[in-house]
N, C-alpha and C. Protein backbone atom coordinates (compact mmCIF):
# COMPACT_ATOMS: atom_id res chain seq x y z
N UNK A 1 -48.25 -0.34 52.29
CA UNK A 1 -47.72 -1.64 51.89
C UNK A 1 -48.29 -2.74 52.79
N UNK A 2 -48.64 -2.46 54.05
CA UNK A 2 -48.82 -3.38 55.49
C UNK A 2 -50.14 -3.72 54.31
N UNK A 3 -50.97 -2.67 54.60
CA UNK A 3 -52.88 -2.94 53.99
C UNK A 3 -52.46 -3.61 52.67
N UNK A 4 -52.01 -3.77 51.72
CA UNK A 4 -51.95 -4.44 50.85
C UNK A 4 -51.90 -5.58 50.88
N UNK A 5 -50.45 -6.21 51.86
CA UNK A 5 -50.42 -7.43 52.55
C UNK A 5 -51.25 -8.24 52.72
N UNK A 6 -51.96 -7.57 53.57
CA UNK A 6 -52.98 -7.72 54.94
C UNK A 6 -54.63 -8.41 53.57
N UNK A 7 -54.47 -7.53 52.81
CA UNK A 7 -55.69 -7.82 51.78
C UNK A 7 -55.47 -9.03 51.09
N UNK A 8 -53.92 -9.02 50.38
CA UNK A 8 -53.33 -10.06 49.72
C UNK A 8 -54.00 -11.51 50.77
N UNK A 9 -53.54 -11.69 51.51
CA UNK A 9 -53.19 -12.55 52.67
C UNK A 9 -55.06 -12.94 52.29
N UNK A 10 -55.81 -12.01 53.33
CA UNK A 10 -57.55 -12.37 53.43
C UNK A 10 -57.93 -12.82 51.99
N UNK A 11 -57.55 -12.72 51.20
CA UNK A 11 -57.96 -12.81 49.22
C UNK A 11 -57.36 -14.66 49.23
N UNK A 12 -56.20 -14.68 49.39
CA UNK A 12 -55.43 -16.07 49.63
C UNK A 12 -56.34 -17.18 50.48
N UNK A 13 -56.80 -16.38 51.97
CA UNK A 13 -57.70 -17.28 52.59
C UNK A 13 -58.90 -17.54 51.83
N UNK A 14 -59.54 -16.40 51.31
CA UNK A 14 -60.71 -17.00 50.57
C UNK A 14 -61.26 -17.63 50.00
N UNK A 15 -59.92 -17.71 49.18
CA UNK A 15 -59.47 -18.62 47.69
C UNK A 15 -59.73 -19.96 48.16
N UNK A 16 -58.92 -20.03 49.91
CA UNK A 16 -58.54 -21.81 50.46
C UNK A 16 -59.94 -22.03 50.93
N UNK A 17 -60.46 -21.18 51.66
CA UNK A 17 -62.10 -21.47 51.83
C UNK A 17 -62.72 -22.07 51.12
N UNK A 18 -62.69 -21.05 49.48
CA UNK A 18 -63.71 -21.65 48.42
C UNK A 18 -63.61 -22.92 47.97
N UNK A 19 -62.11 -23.20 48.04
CA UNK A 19 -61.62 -24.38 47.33
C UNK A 19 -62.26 -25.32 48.07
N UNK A 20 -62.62 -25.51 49.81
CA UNK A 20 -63.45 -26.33 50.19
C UNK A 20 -64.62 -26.71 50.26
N UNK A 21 -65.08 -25.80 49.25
CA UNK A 21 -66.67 -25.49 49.67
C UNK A 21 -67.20 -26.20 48.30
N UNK A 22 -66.41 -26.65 47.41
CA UNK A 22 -66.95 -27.21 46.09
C UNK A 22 -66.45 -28.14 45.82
N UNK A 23 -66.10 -29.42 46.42
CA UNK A 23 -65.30 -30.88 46.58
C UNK A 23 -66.42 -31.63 45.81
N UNK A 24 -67.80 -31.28 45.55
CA UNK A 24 -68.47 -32.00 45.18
C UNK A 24 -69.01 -32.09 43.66
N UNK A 25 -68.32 -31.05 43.33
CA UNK A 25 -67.95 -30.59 41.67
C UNK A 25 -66.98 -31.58 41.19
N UNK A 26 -67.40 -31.85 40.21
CA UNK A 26 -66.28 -32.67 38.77
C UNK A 26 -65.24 -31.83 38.87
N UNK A 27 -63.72 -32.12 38.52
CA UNK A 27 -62.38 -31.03 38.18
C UNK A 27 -62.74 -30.60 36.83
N UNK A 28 -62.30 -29.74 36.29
CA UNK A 28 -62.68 -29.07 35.48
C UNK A 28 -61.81 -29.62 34.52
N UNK A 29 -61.86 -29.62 33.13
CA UNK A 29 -61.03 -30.51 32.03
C UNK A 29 -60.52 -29.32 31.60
N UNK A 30 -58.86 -29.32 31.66
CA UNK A 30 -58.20 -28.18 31.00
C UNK A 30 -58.01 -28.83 29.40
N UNK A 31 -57.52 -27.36 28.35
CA UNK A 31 -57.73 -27.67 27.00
C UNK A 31 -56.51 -28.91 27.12
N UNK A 32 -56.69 -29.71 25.58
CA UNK A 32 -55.50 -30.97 25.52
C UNK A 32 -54.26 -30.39 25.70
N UNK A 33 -53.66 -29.19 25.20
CA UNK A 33 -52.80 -28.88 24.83
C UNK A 33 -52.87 -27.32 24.58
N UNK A 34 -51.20 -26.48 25.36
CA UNK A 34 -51.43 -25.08 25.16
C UNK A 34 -49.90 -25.15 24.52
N UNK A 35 -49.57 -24.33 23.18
CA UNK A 35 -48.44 -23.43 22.60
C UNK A 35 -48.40 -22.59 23.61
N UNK A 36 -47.01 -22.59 24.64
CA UNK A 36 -46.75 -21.17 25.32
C UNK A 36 -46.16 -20.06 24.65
N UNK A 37 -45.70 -20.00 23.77
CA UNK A 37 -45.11 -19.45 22.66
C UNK A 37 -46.13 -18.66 22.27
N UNK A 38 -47.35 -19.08 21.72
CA UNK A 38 -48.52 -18.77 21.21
C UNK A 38 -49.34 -18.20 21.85
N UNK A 39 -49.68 -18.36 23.38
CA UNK A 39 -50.44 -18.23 24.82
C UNK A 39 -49.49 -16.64 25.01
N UNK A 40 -48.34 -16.74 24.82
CA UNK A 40 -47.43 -15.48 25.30
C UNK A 40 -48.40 -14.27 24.66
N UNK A 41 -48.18 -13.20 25.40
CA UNK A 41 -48.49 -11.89 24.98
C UNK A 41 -49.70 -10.94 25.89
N UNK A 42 -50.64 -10.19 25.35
CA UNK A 42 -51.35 -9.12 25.96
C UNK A 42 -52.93 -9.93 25.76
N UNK A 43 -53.69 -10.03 26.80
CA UNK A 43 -55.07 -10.96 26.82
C UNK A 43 -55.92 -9.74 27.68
N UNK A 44 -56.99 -9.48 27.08
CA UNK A 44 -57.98 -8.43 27.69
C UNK A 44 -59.02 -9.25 28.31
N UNK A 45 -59.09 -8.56 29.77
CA UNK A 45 -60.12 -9.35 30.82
C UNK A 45 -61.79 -9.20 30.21
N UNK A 46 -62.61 -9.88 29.63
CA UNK A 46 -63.44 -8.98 29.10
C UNK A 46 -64.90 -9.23 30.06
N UNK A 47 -64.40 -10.68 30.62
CA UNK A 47 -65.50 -10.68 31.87
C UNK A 47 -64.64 -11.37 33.07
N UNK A 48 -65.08 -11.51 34.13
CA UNK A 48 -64.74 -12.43 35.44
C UNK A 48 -65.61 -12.78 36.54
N UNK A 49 -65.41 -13.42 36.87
CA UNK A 49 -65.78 -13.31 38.56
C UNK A 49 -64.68 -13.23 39.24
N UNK A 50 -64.47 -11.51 39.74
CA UNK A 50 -63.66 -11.12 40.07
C UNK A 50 -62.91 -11.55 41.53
N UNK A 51 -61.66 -11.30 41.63
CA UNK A 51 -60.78 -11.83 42.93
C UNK A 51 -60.76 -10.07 43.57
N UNK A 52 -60.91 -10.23 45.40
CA UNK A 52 -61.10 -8.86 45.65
C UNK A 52 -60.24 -7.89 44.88
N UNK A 53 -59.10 -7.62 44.29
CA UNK A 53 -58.43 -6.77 43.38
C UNK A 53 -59.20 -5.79 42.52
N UNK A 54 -59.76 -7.21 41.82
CA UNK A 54 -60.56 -6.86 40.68
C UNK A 54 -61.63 -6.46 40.67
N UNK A 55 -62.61 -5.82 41.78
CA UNK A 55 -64.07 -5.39 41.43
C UNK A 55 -64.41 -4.66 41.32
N UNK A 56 -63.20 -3.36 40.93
CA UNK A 56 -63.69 -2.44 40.34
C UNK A 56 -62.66 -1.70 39.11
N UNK A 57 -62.16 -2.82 38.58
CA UNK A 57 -61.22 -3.07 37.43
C UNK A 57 -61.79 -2.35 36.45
N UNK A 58 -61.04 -1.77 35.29
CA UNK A 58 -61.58 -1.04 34.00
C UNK A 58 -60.35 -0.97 33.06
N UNK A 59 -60.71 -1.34 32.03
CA UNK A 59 -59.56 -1.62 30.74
C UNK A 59 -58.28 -2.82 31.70
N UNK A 60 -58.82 -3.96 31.74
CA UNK A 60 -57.62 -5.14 32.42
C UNK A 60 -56.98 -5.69 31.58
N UNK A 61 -56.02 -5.75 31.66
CA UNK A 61 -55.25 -6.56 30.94
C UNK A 61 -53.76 -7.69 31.10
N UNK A 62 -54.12 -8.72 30.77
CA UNK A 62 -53.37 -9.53 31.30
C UNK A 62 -51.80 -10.16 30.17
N UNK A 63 -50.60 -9.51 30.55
CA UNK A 63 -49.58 -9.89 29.39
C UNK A 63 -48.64 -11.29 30.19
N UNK A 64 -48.37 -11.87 29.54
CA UNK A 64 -47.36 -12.87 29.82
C UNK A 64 -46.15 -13.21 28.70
N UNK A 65 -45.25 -13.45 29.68
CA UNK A 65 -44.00 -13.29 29.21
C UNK A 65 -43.17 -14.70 29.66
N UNK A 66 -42.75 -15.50 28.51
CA UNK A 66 -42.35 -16.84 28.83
C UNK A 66 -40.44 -16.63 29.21
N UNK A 67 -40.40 -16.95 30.45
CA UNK A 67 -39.00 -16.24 30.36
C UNK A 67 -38.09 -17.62 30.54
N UNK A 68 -36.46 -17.63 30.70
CA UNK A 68 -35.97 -18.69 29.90
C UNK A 68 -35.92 -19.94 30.88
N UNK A 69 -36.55 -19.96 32.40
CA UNK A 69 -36.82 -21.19 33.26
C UNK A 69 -37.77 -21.74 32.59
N UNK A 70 -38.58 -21.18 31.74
CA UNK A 70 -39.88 -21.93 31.83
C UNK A 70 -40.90 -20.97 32.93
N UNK A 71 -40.53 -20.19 33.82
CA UNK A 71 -41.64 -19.91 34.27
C UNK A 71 -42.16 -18.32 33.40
N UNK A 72 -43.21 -18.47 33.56
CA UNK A 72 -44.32 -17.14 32.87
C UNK A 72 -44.13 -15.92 34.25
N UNK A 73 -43.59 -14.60 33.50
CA UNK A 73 -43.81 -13.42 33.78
C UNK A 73 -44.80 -12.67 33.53
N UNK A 74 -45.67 -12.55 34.62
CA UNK A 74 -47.41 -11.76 34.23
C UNK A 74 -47.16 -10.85 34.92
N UNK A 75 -47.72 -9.81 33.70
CA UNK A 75 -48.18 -8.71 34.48
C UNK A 75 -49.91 -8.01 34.36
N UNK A 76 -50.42 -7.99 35.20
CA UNK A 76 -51.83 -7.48 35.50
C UNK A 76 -52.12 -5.99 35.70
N UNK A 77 -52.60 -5.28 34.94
CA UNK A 77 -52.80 -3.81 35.07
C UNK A 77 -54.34 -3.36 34.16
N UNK A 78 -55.04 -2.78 35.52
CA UNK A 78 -56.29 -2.25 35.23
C UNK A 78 -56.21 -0.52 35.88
N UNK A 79 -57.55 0.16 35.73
CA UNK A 79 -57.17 1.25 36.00
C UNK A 79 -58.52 1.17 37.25
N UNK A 80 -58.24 1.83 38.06
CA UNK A 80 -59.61 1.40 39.79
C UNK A 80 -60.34 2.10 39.35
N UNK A 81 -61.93 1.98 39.65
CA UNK A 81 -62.78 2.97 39.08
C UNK A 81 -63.37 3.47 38.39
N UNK A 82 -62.67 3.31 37.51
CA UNK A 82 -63.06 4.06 36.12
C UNK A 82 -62.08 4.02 34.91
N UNK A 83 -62.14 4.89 34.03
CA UNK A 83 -61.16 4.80 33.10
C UNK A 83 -60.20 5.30 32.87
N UNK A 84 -60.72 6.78 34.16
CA UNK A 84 -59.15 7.83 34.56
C UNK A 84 -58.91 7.25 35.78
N UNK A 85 -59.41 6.07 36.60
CA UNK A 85 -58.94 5.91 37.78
C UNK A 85 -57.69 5.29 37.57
N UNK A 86 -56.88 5.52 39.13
CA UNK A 86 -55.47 4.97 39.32
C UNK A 86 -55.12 3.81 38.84
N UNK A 87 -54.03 3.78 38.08
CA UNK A 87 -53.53 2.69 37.51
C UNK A 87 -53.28 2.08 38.78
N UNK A 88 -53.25 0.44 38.55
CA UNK A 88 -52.93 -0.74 39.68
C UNK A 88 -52.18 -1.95 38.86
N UNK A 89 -50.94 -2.03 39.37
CA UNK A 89 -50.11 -3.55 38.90
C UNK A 89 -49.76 -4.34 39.78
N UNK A 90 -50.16 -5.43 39.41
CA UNK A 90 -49.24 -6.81 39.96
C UNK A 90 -48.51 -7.11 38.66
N UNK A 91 -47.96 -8.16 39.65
CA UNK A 91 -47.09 -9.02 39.19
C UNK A 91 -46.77 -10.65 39.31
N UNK A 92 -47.73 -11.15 39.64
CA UNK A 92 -47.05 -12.75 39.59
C UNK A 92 -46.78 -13.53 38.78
N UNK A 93 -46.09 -14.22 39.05
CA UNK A 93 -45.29 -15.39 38.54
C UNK A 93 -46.10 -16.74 38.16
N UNK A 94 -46.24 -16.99 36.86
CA UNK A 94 -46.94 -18.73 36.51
C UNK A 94 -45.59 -19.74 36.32
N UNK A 95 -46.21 -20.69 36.94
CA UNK A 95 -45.33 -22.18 36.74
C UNK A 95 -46.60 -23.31 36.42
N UNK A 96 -45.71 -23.59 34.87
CA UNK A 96 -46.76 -24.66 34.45
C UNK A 96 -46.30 -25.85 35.33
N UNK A 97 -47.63 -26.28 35.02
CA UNK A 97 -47.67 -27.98 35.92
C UNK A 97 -47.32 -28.73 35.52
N UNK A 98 -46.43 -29.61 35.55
CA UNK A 98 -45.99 -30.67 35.14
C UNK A 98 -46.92 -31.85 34.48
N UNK A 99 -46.79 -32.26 33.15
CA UNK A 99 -47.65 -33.34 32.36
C UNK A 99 -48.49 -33.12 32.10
N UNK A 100 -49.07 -31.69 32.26
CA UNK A 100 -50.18 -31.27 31.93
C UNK A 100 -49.95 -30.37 30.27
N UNK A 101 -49.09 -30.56 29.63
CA UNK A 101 -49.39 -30.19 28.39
C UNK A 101 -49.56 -28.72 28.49
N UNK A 102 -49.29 -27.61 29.05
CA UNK A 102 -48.93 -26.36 29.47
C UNK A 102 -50.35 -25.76 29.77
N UNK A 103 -51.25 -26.48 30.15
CA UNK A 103 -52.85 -26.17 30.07
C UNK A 103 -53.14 -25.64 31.73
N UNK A 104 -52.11 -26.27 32.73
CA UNK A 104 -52.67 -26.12 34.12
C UNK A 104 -51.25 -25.15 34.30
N UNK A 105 -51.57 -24.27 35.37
CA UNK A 105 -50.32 -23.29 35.76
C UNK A 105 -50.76 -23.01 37.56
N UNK A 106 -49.71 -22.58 38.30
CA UNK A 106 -50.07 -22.01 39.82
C UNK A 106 -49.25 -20.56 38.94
N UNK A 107 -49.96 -19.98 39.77
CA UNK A 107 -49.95 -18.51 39.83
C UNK A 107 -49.75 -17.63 40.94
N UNK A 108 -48.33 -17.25 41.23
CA UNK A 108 -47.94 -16.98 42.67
C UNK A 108 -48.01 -15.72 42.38
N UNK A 109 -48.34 -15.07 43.86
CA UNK A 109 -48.63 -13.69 43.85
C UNK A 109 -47.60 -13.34 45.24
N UNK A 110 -48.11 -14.44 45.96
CA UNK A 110 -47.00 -14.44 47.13
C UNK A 110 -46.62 -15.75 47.74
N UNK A 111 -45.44 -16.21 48.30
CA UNK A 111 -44.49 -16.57 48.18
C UNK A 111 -45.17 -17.29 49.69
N UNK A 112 -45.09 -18.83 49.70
CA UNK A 112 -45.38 -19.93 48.82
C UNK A 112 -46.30 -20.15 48.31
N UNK A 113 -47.37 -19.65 47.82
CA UNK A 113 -48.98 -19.63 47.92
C UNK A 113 -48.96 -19.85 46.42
N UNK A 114 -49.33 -20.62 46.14
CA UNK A 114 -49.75 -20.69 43.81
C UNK A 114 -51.16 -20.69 43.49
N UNK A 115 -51.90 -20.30 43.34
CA UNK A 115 -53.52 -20.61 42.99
C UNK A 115 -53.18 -21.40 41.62
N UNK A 116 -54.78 -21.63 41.84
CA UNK A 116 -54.78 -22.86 40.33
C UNK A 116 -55.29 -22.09 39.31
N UNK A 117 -54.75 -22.11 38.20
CA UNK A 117 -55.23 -21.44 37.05
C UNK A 117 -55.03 -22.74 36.06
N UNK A 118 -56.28 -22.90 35.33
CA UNK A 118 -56.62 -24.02 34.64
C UNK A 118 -57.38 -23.30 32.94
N UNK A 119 -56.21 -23.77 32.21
CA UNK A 119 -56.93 -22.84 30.96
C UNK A 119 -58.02 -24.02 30.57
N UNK A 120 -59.27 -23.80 30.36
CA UNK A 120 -60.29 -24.69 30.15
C UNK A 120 -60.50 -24.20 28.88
N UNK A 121 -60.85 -23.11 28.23
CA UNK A 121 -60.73 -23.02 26.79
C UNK A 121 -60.10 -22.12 26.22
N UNK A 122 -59.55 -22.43 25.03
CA UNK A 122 -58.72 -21.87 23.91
C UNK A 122 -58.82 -21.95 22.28
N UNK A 123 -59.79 -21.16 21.97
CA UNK A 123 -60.23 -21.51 20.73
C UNK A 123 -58.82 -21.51 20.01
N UNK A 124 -58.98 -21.83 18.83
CA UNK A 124 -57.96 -22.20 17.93
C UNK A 124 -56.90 -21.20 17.66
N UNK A 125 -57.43 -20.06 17.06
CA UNK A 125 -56.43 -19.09 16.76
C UNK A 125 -56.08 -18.55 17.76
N UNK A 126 -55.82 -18.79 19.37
CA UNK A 126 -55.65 -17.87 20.41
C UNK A 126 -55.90 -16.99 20.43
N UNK A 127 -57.56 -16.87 20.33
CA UNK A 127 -57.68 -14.99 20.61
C UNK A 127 -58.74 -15.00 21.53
N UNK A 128 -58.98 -15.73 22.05
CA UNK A 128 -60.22 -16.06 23.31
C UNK A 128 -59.69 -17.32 23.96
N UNK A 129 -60.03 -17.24 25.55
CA UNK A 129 -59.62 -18.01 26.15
C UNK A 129 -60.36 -17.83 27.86
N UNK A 130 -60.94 -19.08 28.19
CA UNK A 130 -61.50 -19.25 29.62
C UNK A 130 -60.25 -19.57 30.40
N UNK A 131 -59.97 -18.96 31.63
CA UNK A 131 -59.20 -19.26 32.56
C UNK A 131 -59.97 -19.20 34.01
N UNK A 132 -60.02 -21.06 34.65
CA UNK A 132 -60.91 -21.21 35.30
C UNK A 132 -60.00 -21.72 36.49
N UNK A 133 -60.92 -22.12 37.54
CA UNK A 133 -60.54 -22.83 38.96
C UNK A 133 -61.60 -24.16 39.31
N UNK A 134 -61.10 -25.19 39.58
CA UNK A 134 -61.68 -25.95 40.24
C UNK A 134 -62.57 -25.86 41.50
N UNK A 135 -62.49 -24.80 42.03
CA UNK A 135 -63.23 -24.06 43.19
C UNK A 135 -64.57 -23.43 42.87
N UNK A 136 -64.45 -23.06 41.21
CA UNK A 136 -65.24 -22.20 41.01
C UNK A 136 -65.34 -20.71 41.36
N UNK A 137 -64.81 -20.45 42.06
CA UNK A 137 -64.94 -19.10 42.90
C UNK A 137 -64.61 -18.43 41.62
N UNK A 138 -63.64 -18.25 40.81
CA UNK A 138 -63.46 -17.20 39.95
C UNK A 138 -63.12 -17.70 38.40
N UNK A 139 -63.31 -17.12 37.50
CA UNK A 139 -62.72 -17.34 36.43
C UNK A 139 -62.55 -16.02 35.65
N UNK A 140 -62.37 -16.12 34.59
CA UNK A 140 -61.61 -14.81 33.71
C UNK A 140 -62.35 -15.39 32.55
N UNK A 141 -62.44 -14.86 31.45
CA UNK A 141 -63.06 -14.84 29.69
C UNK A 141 -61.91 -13.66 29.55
N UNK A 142 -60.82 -13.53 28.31
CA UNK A 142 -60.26 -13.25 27.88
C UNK A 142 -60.60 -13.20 26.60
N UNK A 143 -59.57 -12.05 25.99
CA UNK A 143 -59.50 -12.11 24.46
C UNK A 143 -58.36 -11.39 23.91
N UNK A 144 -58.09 -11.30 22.73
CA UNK A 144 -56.85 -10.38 21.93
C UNK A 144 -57.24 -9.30 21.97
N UNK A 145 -58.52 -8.83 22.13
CA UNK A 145 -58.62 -7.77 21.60
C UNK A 145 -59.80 -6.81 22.72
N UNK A 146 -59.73 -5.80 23.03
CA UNK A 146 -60.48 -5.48 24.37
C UNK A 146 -61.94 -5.38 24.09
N UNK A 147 -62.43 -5.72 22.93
CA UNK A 147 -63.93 -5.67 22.58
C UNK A 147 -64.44 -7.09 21.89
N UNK A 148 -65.26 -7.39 22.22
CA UNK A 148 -65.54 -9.01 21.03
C UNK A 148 -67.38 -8.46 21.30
N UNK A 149 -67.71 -9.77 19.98
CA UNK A 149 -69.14 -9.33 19.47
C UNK A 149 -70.30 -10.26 20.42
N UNK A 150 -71.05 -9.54 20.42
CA UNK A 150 -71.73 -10.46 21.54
C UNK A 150 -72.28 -11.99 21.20
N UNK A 151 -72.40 -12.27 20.25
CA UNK A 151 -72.42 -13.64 19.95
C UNK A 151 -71.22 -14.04 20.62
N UNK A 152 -69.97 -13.98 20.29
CA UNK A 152 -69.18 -14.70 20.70
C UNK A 152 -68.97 -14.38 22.30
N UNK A 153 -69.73 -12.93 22.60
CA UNK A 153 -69.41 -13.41 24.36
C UNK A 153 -70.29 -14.50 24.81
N UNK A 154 -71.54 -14.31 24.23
CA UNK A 154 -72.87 -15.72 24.52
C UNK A 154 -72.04 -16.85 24.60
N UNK A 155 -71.34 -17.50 23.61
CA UNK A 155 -70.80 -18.21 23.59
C UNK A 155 -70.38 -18.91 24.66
N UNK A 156 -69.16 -17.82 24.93
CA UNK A 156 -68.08 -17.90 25.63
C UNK A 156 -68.37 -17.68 27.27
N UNK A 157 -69.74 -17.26 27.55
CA UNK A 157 -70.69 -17.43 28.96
C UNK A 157 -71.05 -18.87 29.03
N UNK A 158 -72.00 -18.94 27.64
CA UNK A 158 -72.40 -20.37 27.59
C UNK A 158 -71.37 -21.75 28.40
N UNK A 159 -70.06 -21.45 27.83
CA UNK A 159 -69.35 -22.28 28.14
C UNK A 159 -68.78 -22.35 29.62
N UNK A 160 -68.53 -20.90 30.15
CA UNK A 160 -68.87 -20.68 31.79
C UNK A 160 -69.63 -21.68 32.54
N UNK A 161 -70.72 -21.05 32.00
CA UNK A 161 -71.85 -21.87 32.99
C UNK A 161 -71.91 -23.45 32.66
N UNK A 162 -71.54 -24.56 31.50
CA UNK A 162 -71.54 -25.47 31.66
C UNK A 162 -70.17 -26.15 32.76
N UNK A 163 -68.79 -25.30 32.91
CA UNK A 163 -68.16 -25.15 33.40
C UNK A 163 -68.13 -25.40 35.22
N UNK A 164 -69.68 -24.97 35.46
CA UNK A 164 -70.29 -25.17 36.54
C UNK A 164 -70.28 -23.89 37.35
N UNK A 165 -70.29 -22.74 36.72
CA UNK A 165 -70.18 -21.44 37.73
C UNK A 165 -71.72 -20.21 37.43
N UNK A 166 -71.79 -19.89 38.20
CA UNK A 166 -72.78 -19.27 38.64
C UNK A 166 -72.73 -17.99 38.18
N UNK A 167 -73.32 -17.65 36.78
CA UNK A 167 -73.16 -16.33 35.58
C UNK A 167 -73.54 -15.24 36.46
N UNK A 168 -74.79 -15.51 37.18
CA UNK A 168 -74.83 -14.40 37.94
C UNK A 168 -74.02 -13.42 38.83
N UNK A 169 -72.48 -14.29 39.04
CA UNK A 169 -71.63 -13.60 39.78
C UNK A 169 -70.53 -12.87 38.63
N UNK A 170 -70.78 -12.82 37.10
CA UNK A 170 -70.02 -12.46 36.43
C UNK A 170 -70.33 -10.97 36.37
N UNK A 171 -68.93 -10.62 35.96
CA UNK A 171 -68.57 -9.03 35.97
C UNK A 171 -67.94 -8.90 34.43
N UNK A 172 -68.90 -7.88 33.66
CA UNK A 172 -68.02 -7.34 32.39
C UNK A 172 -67.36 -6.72 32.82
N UNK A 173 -66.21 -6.30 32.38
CA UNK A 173 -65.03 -5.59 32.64
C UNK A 173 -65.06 -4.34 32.01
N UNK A 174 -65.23 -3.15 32.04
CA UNK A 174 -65.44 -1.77 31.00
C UNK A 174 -63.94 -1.96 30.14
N UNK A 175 -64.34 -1.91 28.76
CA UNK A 175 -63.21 -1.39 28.38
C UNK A 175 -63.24 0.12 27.42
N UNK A 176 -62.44 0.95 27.30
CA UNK A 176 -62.83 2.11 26.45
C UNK A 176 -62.61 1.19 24.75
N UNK A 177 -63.58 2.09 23.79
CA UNK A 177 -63.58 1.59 22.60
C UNK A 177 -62.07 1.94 21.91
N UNK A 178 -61.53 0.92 21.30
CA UNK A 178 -59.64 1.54 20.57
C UNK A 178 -60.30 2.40 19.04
């Protein structure tokens, strides 16, 4: 539990590092407007630039659960390794941002610490979705479904990199075929 901490904690610093290291970047434009209602449910990691947790993630998946404060219950579960490797869960907590139209959220993992999670895109029918940082250091490409066609991952890179992040640090995520 200590080493977990201890990782949590160095992952947190990193985060505050990165966040200084890119002041000279535009903020990133979150979508106009998010349905949390609609946003609720099971989102498959299908690429990232992963946070140390995640770099050796396989079948990820990200569910949220709008509970009755208003704040979002997430839960994060990939398997380490591989596809028989050890299951791994978190758990943190989203609180949308105020006036932001449910588009910007902090995302606590530990207590007081919120990272910025900024949904930057959301195609229409909610079944793909960029979840980015102003830091750049990481983002997520999501979807409904744990496989999408590669046109639409092009796409959905494409829009990464105008985003201002560096594709080369992206990670597909394995998922097994359903």
């Amino acid at each position: 539990m200590k080493i977990k901490v201890i990782k949590l904690l160095a992952g947190l610093f990193t985060m505050l590092i990165s966040a200084c290291s890119n002041q000279n970047l535009s903020p990133i434009q979150p979508v106009s407007s998010v349905n949390l209602n609609q946003f609720m449910g099971d989102w498959y990691v299908i690429a990232c630039i992963p946070t140390f947790i995640e770099t050796e993630a396989y079948s990820a998946i990200e569910s949220y659960q709008l509970e009755k404060d208003g704040t979002i219950n997430t839960t994060f579960v990939f398997r380490k390794g591989g596809f028989e490797g050890p299951e791994k869960r978190y758990n943190p907590h989203g609180f949308v941002v105020d006036n932001t139209e449910n588009s910007v959220w902090g995302m606590q993992f530990i207590w007081p610490f919120k990272a910025e999670y900024i949904i930057a895109y959301l195609d229409k029918d909610y079944s793909s979705t960029i979840i980015a940082r102003n830091a750049r250091d990481y983002v997520w490409i999501m979807a409904r479904t744990p496989i999408i066609d590669d046109s639409q991952y092009q796409e959905l890179t494409a829009t990464v990199a105008k985003l201002g992040y560096d594709l080369s640090k992206l990670r597909i995520v394995p998922h097994q075929h359903p």
